[in-house]
Structures are given as C-alpha cells and as structure tokens.
PDB file of N, CA and C in Angstrom:
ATOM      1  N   UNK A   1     101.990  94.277 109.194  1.00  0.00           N
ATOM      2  CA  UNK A   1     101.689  94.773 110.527  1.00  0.00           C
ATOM      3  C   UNK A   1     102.472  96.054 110.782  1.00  0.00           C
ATOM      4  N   UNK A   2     101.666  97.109 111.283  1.00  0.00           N
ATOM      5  CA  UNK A   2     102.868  98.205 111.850  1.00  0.00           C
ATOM      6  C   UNK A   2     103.549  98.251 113.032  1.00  0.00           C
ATOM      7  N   UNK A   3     104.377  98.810 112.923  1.00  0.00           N
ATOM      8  CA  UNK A   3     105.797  98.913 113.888  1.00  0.00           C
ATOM      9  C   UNK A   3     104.606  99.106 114.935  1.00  0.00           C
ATOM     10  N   UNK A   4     104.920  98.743 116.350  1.00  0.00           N
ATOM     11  CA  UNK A   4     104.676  98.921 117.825  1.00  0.00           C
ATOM     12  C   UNK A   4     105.201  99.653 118.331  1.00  0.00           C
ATOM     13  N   UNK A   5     106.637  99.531 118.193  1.00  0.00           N
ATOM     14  CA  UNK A   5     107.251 100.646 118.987  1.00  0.00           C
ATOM     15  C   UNK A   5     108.624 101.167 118.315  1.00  0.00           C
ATOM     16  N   UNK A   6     109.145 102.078 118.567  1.00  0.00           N
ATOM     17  CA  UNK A   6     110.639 102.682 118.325  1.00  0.00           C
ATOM     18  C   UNK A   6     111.206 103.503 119.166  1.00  0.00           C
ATOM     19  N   UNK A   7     112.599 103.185 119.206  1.00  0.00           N
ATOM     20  CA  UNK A   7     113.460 103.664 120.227  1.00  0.00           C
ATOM     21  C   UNK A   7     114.429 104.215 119.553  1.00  0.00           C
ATOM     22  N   UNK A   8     114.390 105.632 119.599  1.00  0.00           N
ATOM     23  CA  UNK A   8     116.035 106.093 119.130  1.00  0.00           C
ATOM     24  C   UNK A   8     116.940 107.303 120.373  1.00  0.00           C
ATOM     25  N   UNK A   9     118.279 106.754 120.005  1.00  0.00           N
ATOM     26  CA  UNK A   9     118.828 107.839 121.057  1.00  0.00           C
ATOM     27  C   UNK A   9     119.356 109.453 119.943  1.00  0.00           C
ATOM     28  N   UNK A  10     118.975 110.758 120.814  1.00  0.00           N
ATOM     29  CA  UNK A  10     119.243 111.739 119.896  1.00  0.00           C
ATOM     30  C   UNK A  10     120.935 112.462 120.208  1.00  0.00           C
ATOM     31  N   UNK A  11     121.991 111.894 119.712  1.00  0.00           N
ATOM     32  CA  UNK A  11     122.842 112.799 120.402  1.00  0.00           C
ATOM     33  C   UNK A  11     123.186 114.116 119.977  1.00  0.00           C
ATOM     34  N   UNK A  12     122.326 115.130 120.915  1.00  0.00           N
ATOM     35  CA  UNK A  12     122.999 116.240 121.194  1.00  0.00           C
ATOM     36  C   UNK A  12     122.540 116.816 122.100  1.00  0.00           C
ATOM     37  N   UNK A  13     122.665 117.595 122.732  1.00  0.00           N
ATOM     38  CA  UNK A  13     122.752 118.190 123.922  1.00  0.00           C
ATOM     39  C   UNK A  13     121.065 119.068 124.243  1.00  0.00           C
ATOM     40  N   UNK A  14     119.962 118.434 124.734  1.00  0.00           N
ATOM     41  CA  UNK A  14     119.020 118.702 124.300  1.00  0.00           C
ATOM     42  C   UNK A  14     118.847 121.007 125.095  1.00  0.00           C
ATOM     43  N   UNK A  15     117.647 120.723 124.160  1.00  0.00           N
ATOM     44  CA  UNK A  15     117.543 122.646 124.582  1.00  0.00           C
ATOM     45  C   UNK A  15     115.971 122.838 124.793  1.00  0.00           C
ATOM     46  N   UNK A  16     115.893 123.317 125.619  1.00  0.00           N
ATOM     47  CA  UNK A  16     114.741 124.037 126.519  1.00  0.00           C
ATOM     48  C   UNK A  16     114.044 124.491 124.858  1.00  0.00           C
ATOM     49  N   UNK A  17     112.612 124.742 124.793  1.00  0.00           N
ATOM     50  CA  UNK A  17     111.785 125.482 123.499  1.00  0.00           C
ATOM     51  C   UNK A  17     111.990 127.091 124.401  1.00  0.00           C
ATOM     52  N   UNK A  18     112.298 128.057 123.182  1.00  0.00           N
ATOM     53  CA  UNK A  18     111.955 129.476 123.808  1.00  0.00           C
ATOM     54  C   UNK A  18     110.755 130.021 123.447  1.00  0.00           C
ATOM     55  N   UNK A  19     110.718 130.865 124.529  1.00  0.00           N
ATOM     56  CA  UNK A  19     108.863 131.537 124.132  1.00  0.00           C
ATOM     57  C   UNK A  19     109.216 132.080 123.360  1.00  0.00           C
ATOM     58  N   UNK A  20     108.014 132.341 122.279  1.00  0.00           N
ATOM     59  CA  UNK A  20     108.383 133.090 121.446  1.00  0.00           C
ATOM     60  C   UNK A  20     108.162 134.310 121.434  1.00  0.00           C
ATOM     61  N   UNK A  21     108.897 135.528 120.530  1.00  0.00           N
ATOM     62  CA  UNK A  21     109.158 136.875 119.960  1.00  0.00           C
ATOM     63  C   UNK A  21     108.237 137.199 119.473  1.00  0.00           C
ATOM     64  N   UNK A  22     108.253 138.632 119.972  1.00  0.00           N
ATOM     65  CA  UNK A  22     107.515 139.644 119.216  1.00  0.00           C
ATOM     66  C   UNK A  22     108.382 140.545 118.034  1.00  0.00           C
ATOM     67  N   UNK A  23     108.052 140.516 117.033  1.00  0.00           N
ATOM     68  CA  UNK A  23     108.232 141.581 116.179  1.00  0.00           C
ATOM     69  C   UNK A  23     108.156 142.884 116.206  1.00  0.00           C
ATOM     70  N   UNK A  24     108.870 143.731 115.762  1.00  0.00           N
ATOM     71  CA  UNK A  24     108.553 145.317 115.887  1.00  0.00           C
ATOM     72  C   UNK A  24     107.407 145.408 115.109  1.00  0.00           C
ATOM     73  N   UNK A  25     106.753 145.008 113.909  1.00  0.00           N
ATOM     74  CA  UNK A  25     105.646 144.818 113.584  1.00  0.00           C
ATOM     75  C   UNK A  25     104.487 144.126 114.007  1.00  0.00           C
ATOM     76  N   UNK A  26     104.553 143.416 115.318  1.00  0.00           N
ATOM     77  CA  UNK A  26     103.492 143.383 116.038  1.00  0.00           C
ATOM     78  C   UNK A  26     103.203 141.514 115.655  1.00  0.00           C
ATOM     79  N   UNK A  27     103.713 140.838 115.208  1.00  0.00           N
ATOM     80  CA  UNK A  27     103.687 139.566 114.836  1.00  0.00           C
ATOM     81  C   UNK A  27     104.269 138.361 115.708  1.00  0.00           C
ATOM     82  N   UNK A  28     104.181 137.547 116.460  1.00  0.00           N
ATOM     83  CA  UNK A  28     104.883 136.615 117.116  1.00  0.00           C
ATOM     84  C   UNK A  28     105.767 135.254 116.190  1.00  0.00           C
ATOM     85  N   UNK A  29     106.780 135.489 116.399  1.00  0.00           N
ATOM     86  CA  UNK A  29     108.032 134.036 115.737  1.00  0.00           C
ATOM     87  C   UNK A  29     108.514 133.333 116.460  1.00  0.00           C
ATOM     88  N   UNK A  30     109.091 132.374 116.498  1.00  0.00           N
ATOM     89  CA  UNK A  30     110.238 131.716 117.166  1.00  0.00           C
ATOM     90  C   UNK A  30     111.383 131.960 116.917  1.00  0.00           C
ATOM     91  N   UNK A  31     111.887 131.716 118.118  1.00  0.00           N
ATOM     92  CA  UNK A  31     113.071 132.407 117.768  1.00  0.00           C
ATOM     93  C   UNK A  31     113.700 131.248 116.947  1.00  0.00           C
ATOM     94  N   UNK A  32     115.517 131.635 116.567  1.00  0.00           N
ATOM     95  CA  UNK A  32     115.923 131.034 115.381  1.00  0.00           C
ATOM     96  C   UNK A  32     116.840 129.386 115.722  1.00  0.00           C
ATOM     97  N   UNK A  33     117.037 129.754 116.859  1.00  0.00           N
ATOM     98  CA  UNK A  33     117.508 128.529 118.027  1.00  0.00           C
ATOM     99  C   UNK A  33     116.759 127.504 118.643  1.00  0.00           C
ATOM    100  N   UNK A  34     115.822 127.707 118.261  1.00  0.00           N
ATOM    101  CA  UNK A  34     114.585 126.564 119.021  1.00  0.00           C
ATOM    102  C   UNK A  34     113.962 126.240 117.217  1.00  0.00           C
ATOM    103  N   UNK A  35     113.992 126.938 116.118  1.00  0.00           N
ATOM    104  CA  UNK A  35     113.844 126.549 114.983  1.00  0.00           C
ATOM    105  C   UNK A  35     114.431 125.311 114.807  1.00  0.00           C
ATOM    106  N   UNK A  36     116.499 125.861 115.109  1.00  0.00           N
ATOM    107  CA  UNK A  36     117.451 125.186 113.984  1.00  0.00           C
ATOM    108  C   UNK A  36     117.185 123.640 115.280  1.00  0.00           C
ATOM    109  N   UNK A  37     116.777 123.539 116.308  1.00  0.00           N
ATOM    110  CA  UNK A  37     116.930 122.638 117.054  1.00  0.00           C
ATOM    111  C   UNK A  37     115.873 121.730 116.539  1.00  0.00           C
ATOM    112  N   UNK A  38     114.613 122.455 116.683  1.00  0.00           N
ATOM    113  CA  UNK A  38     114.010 121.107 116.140  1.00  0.00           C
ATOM    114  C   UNK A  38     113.785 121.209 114.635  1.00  0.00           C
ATOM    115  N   UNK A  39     114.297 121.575 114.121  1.00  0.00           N
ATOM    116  CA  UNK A  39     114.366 121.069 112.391  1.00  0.00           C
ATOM    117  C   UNK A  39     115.329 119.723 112.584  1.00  0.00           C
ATOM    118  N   UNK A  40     116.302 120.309 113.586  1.00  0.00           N
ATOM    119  CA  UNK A  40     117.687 118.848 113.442  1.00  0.00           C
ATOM    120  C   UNK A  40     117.064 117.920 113.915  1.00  0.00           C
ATOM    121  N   UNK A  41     116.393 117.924 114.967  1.00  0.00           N
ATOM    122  CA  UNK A  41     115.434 116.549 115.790  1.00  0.00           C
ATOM    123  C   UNK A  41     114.959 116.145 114.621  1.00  0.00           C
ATOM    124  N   UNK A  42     114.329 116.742 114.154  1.00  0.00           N
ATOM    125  CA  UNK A  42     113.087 115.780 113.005  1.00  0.00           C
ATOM    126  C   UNK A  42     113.829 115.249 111.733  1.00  0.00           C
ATOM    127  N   UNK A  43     115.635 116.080 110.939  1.00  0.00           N
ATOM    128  CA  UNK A  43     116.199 115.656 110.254  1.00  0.00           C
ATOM    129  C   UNK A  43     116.626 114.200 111.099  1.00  0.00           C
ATOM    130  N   UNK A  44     117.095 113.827 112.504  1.00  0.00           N
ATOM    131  CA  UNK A  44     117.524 112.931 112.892  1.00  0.00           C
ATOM    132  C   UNK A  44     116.810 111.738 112.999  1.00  0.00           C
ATOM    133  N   UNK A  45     115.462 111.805 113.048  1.00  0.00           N
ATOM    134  CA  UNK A  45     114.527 110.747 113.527  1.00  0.00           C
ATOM    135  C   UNK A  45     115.024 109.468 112.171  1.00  0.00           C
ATOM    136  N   UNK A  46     114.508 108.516 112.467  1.00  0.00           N
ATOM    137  CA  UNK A  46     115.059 107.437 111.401  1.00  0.00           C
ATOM    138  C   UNK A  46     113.773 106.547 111.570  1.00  0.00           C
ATOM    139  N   UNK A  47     112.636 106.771 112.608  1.00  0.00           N
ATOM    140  CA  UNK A  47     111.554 106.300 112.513  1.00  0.00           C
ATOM    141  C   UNK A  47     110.500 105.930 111.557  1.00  0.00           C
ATOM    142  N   UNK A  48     109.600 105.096 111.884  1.00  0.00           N
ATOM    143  CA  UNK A  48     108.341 105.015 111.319  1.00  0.00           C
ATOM    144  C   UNK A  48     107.504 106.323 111.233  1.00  0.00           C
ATOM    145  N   UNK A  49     106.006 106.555 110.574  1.00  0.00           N
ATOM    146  CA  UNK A  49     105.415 107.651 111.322  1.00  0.00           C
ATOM    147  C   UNK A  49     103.885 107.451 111.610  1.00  0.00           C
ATOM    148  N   UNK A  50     103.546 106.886 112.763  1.00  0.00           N
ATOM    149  CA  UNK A  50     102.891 106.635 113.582  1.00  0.00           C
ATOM    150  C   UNK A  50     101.328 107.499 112.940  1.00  0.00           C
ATOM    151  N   UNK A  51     100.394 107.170 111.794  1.00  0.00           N
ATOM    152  CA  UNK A  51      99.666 108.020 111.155  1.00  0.00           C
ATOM    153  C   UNK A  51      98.419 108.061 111.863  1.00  0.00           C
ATOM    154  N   UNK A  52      98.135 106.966 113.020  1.00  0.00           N
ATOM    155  CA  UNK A  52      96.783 107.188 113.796  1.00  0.00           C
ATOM    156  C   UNK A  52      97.038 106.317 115.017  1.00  0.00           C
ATOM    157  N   UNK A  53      96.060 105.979 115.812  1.00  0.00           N
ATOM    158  CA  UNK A  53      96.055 105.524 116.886  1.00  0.00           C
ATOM    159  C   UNK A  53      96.701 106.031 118.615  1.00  0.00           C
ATOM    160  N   UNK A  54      96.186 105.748 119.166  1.00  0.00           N
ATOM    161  CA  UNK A  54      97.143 106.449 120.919  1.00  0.00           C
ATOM    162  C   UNK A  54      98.344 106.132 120.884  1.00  0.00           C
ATOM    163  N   UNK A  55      99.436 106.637 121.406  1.00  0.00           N
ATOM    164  CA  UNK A  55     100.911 106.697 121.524  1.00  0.00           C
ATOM    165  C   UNK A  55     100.971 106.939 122.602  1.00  0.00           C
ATOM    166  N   UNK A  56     102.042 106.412 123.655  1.00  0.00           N
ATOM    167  CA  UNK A  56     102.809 106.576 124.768  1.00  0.00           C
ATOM    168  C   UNK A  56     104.174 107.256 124.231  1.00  0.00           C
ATOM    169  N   UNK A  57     104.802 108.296 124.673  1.00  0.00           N
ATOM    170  CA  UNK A  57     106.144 108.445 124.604  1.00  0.00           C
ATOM    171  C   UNK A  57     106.538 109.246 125.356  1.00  0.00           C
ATOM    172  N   UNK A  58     108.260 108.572 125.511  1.00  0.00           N
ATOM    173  CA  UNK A  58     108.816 108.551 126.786  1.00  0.00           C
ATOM    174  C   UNK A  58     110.125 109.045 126.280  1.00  0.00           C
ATOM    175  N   UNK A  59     110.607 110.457 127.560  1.00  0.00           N
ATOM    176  CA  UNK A  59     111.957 110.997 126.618  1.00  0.00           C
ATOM    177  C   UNK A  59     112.151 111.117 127.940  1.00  0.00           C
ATOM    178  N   UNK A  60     114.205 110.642 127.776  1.00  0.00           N
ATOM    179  CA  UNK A  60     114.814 110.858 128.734  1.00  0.00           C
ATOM    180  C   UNK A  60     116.131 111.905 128.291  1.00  0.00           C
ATOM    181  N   UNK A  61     116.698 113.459 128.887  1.00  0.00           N
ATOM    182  CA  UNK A  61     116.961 114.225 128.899  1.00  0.00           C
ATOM    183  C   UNK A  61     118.333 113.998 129.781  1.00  0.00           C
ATOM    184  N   UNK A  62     119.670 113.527 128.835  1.00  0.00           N
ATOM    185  CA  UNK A  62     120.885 114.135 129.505  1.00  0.00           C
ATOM    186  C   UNK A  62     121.621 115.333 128.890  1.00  0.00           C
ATOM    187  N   UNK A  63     122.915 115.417 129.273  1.00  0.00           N
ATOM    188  CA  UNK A  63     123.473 116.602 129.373  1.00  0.00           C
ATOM    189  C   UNK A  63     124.018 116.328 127.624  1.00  0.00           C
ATOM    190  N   UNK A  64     124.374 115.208 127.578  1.00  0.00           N
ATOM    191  CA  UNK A  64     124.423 114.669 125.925  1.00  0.00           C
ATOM    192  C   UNK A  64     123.825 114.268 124.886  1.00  0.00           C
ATOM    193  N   UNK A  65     122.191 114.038 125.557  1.00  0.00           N
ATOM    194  CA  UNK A  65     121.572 113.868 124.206  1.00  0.00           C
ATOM    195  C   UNK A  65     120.066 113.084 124.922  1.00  0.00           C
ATOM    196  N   UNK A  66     119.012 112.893 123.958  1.00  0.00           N
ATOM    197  CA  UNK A  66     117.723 112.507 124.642  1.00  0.00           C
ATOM    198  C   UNK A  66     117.588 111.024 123.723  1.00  0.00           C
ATOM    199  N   UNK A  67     116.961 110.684 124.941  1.00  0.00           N
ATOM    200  CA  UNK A  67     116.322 108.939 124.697  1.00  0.00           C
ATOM    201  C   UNK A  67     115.280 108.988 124.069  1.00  0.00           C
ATOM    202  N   UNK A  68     114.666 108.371 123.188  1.00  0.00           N
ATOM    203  CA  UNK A  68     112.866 108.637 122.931  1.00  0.00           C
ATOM    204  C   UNK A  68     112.627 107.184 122.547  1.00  0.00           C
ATOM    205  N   UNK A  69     111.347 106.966 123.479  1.00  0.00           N
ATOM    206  CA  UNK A  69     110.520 105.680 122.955  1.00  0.00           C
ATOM    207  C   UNK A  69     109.451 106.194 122.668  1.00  0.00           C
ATOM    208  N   UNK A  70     108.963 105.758 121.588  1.00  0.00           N
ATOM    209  CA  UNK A  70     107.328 106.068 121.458  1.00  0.00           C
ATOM    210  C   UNK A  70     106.820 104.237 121.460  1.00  0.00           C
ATOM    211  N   UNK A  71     105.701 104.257 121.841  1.00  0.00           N
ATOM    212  CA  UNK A  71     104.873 102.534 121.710  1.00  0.00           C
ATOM    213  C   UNK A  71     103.022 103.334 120.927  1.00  0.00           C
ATOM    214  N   UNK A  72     102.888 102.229 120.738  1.00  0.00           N
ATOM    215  CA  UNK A  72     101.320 102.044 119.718  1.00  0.00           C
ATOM    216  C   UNK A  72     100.886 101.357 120.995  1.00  0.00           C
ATOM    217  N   UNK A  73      99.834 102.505 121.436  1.00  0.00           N
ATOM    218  CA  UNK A  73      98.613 101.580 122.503  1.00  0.00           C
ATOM    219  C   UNK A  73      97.691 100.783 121.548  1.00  0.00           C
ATOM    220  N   UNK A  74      98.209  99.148 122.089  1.00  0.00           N
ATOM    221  CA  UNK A  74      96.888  98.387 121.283  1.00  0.00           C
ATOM    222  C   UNK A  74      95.282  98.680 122.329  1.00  0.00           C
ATOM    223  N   UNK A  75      94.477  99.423 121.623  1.00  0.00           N
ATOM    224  CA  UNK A  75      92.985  98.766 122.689  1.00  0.00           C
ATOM    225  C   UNK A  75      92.945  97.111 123.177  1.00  0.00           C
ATOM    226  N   UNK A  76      92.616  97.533 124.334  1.00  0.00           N
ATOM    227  CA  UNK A  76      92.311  95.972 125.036  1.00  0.00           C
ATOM    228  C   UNK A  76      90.758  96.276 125.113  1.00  0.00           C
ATOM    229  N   UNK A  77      89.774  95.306 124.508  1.00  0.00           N
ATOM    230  CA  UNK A  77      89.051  94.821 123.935  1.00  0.00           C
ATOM    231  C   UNK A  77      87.850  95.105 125.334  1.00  0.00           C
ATOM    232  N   UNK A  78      88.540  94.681 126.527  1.00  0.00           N
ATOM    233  CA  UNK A  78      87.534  94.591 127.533  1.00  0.00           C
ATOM    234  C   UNK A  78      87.483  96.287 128.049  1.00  0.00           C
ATOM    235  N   UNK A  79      88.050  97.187 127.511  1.00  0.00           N
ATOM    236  CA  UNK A  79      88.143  98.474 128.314  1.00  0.00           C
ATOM    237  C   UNK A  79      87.662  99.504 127.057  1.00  0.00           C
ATOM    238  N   UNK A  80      87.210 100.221 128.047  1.00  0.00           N
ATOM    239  CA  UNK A  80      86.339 101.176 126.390  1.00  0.00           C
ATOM    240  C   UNK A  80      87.350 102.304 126.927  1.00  0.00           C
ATOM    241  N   UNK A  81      87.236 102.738 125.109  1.00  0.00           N
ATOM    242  CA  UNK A  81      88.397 103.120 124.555  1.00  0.00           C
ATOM    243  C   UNK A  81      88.737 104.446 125.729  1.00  0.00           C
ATOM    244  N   UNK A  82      89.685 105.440 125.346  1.00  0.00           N
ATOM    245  CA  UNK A  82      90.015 106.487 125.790  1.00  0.00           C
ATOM    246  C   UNK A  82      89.172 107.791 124.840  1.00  0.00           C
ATOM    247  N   UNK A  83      88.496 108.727 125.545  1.00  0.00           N
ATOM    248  CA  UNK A  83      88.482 109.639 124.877  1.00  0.00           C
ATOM    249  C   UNK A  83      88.307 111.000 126.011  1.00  0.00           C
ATOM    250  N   UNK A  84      88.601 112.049 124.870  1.00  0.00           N
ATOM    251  CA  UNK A  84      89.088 113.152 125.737  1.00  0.00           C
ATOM    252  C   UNK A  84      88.133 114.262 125.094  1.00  0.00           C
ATOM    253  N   UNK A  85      87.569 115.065 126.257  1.00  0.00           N
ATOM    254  CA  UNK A  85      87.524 116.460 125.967  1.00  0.00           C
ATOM    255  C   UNK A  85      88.353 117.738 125.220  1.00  0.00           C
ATOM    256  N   UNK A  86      89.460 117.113 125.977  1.00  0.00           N
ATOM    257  CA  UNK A  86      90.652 118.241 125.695  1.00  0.00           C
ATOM    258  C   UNK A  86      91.443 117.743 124.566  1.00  0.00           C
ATOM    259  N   UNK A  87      91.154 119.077 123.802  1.00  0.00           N
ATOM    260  CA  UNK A  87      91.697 118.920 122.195  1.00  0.00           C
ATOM    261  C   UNK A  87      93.084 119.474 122.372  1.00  0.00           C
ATOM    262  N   UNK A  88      93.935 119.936 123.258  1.00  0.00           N
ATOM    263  CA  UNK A  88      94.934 120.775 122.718  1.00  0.00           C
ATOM    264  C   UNK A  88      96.373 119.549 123.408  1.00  0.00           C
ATOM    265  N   UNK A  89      97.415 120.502 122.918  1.00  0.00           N
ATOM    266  CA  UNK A  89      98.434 119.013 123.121  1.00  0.00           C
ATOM    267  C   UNK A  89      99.139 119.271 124.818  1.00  0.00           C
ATOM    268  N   UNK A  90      99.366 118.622 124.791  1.00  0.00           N
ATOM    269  CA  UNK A  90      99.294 117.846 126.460  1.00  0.00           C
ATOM    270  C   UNK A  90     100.608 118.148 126.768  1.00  0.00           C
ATOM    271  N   UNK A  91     101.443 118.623 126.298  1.00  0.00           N
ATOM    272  CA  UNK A  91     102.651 119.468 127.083  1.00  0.00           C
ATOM    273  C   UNK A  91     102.101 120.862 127.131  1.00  0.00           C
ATOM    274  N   UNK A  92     101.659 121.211 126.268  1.00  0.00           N
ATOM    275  CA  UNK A  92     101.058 122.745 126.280  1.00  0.00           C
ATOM    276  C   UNK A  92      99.938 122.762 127.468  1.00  0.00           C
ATOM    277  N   UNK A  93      99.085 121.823 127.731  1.00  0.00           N
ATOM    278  CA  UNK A  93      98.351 121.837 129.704  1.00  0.00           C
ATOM    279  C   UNK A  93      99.498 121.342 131.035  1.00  0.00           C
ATOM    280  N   UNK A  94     100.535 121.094 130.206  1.00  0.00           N
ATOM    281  CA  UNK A  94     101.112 120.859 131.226  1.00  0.00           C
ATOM    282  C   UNK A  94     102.129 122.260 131.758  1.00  0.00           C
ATOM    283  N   UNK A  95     102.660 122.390 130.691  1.00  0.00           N
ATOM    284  CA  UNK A  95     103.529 123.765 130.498  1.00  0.00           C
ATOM    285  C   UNK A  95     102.927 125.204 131.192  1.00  0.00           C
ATOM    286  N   UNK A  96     101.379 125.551 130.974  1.00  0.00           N
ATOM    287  CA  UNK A  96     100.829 126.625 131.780  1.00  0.00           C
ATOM    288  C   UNK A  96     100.218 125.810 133.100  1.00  0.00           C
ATOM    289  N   UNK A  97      99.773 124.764 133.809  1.00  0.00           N
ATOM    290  CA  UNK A  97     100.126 124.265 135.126  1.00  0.00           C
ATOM    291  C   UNK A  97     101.094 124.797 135.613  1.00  0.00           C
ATOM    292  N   UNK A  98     102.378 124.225 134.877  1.00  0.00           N
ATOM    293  CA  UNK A  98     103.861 124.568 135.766  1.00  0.00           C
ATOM    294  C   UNK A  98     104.271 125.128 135.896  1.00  0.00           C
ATOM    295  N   UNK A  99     103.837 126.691 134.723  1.00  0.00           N
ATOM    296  CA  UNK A  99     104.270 127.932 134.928  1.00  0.00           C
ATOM    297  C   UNK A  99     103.609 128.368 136.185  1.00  0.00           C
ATOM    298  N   UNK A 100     102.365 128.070 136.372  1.00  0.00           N
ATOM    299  CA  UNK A 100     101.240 128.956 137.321  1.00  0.00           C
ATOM    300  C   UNK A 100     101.778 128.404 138.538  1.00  0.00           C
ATOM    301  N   UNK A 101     102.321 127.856 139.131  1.00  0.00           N
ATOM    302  CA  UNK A 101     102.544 126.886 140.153  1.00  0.00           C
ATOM    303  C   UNK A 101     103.951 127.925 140.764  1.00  0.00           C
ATOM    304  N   UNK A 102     104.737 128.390 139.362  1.00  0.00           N
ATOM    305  CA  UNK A 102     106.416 128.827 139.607  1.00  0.00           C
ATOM    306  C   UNK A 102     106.153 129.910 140.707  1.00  0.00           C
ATOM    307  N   UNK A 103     106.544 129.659 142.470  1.00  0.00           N
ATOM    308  CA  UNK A 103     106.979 130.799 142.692  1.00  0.00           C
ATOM    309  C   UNK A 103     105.875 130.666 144.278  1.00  0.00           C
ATOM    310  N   UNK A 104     104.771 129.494 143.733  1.00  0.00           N
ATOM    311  CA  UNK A 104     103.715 129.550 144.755  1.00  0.00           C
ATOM    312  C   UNK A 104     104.184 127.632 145.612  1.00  0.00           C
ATOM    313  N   UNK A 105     104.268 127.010 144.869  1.00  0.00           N
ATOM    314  CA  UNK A 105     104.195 125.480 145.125  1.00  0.00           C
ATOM    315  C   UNK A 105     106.077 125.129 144.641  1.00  0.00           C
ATOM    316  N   UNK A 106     106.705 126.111 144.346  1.00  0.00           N
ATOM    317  CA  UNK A 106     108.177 125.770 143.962  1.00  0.00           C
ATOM    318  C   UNK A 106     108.647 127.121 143.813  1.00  0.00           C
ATOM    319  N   UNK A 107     110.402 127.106 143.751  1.00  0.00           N
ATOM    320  CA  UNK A 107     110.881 128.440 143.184  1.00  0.00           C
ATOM    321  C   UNK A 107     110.823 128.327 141.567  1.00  0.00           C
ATOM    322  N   UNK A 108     110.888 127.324 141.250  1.00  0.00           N
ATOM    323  CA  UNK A 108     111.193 127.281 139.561  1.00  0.00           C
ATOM    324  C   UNK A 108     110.213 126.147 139.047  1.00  0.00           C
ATOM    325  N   UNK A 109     109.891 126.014 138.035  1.00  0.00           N
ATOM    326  CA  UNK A 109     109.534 124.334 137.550  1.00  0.00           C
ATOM    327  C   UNK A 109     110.630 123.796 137.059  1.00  0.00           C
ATOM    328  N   UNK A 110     111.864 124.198 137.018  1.00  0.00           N
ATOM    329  CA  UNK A 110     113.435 123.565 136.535  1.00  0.00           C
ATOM    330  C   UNK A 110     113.687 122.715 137.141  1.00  0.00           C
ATOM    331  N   UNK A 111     113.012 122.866 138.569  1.00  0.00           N
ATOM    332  CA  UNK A 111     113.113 121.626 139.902  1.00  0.00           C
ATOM    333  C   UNK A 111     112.820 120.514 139.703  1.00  0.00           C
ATOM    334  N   UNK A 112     111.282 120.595 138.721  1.00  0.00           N
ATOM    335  CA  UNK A 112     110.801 119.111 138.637  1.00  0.00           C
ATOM    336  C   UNK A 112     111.855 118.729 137.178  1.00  0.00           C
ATOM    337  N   UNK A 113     112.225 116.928 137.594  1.00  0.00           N
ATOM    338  CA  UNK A 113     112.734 116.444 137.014  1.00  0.00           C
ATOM    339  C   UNK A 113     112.437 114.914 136.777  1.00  0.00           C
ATOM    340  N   UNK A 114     111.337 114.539 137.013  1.00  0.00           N
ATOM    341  CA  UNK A 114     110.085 113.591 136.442  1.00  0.00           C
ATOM    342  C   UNK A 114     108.472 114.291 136.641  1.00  0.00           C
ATOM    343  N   UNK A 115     108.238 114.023 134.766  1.00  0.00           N
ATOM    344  CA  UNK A 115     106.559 114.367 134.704  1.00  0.00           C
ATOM    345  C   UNK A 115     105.965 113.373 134.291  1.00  0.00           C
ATOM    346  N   UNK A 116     105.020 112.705 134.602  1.00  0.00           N
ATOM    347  CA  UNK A 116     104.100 111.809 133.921  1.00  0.00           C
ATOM    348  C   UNK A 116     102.734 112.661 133.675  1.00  0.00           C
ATOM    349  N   UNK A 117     102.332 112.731 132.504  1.00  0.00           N
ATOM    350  CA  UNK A 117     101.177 112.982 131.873  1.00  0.00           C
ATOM    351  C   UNK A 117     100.610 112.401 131.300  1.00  0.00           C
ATOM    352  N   UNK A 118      99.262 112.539 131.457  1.00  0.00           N
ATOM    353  CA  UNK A 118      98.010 111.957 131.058  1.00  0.00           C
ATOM    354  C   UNK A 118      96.524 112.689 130.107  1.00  0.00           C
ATOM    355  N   UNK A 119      96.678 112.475 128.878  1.00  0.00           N
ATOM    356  CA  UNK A 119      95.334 113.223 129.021  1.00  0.00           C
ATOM    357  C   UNK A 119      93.849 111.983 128.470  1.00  0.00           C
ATOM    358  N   UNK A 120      92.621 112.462 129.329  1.00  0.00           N
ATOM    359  CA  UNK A 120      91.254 111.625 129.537  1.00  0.00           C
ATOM    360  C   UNK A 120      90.614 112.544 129.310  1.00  0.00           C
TER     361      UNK A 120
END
C-alpha cells in the first residue's frame, strides 16, 4: 500500500522565491539564493514521492523553519472525481491574484498570513 501521508519539519529559516533576473544578454535566471534554498529543501525531504494521484499540502512558515504535510486524496466513490481546466500550478494563480490586488484591496500581500487554495 502507499504512504497516505507525510509530515516533515524543515529547520531553517524559510525564504520568500525571488523573481527572477534578467541577463545582460537578454535571458531570464534565478537568482542564486532562491536556487541554493530550494536545492537544500529537496536535499532535506526524507519523504516518499507521491508519483500520481490528488495531494493536499499544508505548510506552516516560522521564523525557524517550515512544517509540511502532504496527504493522498483517496476518491470517495460516491463523488465524481475532481477535474480542472486549469493546467498551470496553483501558487502561480494565486501569486498574480495577490500581486494584482497589492496596493488596491491591501498595502502589501505580506499582510495575508493564511491562504487556502483550491484548484476545480
């Protein structure tokens, strides 16, 4: 049977992703700090790897380090399934929302400090 769920805590001090750079040659990178960060996240994970099915996951963000649960949505039998239009990943619709919002509906999106997302 596969794992259902996993919980690991990450300690270190989590970091914002930076937009990324332009090149003097006209090319976009990341920068080298949002690289070395999540190369270390993914050296740290000690998880399973979740190769199909819906996932819930849930990260909690202190000043020392992030929580992460991920769970395996089992289908319940009486509910037809989930499916979505929207192909792209679901922090990235959430991320230009919250930018577009900065300045009209808030001063910052730094403010919000619970998101629940959904994508259908």
């Amino acid at each position: 049977m596969k794992k259902f769920q996993y919980h690991q805590y990450f300690k270190m001090r989590p970091r914002a992703k930076a937009r990324p750079r332009m090149a003097r040659s006209g090319y976009a990178y990341t920068p080298k700090a949002t690289k070395k960060y999540e190369s270390d996240i993914a050296n740290l994970y000690k998880g399973p790897f979740f190769e199909d099915g819906l996932l819930k996951m849930s990260l909690r963000f202190t000043k020392d380090g992030t929580e992460m649960m991920i769970e395996r949505l089992s289908p319940n039998p009486k509910v037809k399934p989930v499916s979505s239009p929207l192909t792209g990943d679901i922090d990235n619709y959430a991320k230009s929302f919250l930018d577009a919002l900065n300045g009209v509906a808030y001063s910052d999106d730094k403010q919000i400090v619970v998101l629940y997302l959904e994508k259908a």
